[in-house]
C-alpha atoms as a PDB file:
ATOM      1  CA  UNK A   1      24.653  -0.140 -31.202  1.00  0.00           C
ATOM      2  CA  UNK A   2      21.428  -1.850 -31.712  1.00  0.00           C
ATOM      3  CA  UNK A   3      18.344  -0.810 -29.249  1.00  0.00           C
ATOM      4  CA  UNK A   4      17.300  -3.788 -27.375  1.00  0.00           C
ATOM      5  CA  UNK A   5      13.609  -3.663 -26.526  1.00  0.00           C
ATOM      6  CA  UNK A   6      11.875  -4.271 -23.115  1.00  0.00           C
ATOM      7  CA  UNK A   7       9.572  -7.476 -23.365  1.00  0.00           C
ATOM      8  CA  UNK A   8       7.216  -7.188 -20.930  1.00  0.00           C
ATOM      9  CA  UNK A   9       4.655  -9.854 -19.744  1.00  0.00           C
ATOM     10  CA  UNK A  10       1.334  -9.947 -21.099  1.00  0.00           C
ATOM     11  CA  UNK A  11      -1.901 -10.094 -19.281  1.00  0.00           C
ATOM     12  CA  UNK A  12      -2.732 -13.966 -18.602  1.00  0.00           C
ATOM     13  CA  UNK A  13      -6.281 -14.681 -18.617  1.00  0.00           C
ATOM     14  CA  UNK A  14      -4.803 -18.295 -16.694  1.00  0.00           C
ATOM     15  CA  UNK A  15      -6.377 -17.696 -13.626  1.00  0.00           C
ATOM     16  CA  UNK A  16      -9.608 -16.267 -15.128  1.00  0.00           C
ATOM     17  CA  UNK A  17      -9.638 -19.823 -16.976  1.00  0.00           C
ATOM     18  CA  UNK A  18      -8.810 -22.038 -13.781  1.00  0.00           C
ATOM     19  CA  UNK A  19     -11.761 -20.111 -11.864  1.00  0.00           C
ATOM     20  CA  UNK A  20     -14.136 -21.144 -14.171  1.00  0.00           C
ATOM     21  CA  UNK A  21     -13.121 -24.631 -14.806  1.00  0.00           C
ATOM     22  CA  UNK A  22     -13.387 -25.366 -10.898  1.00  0.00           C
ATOM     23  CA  UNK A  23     -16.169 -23.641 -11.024  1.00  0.00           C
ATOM     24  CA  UNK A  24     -17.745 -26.216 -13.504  1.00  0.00           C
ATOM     25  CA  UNK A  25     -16.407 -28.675 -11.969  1.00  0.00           C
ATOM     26  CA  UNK A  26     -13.943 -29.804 -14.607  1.00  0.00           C
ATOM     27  CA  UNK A  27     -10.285 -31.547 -14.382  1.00  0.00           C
ATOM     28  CA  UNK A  28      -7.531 -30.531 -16.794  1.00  0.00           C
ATOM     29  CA  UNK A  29      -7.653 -33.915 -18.183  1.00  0.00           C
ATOM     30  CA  UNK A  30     -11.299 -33.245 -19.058  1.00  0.00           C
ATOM     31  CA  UNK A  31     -11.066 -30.040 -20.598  1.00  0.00           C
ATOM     32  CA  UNK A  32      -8.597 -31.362 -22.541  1.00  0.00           C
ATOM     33  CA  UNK A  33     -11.105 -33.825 -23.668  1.00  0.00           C
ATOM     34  CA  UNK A  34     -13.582 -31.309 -24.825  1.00  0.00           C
ATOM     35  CA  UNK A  35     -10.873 -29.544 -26.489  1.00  0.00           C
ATOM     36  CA  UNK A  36     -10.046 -33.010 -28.160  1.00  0.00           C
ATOM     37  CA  UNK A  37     -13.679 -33.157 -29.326  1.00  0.00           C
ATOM     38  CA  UNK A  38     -13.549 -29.887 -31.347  1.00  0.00           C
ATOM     39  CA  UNK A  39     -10.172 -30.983 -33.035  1.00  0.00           C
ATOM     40  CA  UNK A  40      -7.791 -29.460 -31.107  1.00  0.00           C
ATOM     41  CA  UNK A  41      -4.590 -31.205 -30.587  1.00  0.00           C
ATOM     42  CA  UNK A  42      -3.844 -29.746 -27.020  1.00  0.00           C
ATOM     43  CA  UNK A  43      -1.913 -31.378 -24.655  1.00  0.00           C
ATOM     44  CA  UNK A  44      -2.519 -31.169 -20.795  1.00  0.00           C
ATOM     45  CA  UNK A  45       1.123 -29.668 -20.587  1.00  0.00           C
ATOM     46  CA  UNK A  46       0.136 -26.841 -22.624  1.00  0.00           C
ATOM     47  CA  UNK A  47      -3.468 -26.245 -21.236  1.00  0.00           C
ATOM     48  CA  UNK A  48      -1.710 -26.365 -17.855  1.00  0.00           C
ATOM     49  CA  UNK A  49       0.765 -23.601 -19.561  1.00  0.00           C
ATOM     50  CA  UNK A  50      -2.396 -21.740 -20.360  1.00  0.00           C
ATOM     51  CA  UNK A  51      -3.197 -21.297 -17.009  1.00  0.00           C
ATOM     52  CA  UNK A  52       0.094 -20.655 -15.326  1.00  0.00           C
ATOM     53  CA  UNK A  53      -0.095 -17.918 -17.968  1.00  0.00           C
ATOM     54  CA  UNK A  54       3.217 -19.081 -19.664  1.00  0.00           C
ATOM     55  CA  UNK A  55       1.664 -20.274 -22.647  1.00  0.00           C
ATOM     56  CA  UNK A  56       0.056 -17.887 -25.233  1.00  0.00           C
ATOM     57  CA  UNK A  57      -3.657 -19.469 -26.060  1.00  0.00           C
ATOM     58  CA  UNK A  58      -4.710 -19.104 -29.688  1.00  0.00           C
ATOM     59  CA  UNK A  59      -8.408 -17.340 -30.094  1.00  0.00           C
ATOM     60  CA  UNK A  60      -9.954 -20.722 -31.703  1.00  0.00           C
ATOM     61  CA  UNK A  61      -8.795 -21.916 -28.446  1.00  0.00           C
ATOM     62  CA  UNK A  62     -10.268 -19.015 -26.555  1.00  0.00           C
ATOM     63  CA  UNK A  63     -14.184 -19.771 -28.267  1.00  0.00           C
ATOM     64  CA  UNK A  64     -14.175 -23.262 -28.011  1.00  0.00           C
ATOM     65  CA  UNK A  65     -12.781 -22.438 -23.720  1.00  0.00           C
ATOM     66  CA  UNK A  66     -16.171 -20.247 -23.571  1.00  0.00           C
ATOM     67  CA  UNK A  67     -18.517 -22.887 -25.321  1.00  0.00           C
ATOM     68  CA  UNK A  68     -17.021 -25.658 -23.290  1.00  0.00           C
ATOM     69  CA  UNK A  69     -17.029 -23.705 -19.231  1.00  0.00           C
ATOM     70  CA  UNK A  70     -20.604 -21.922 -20.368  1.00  0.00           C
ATOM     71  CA  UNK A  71     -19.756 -18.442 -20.404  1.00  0.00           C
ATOM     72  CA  UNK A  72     -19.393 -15.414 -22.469  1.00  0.00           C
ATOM     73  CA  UNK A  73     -15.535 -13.330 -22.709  1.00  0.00           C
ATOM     74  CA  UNK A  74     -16.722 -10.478 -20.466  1.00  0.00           C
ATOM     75  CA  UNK A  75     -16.805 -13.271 -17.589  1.00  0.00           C
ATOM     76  CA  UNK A  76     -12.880 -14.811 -19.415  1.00  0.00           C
ATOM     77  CA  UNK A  77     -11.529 -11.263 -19.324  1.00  0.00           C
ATOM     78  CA  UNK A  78     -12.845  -9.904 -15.302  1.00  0.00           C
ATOM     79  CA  UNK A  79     -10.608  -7.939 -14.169  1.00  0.00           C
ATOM     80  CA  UNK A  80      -7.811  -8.010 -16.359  1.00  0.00           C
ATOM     81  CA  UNK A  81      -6.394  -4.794 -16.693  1.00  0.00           C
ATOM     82  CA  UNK A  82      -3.659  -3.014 -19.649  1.00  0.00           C
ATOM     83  CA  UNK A  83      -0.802  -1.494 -17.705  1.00  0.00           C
ATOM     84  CA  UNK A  84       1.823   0.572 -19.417  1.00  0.00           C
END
């Protein structure tokens, strides 16, 4: 009998992202547009996936999020935490 493994969810750095978009005082839709400017092809379904934390973000995605809200990845990943 095959051994089925456990998926577990990952750690979502979606509310980390939302905080600092409101915090620079950015919609979605803009974002997006930034994103759009560095040729990405993102959608605002997905980026709003990214921060519901049901969408995996890419790390190209992940730069161009800290050039665009201002900030460096210590501030992305505060308080996010690896639980076994």
């Amino acid at each position: 009998m095959p051994q089925k493994l456990k998926q577990t969810q990952d750690i979502s750095l979606g509310n980390n992202l939302r905080k600092l978009r409101n915090g620079a005082n950015l919609t979605q839709e803009q974002v997006i547009a930034q994103l759009q400017l560095r040729n990405f092809s993102i959608s605002r379904s997905a980026y709003s996936q990214i921060e519901a934390g049901t969408y995996n973000i890419r790390i190209s995605e992940l730069i161009a999020l800290a050039e665009i809200f201002h900030t460096d990845y210590n501030t992305i990943f505060d308080g996010l935490t690896y639980k076994k």
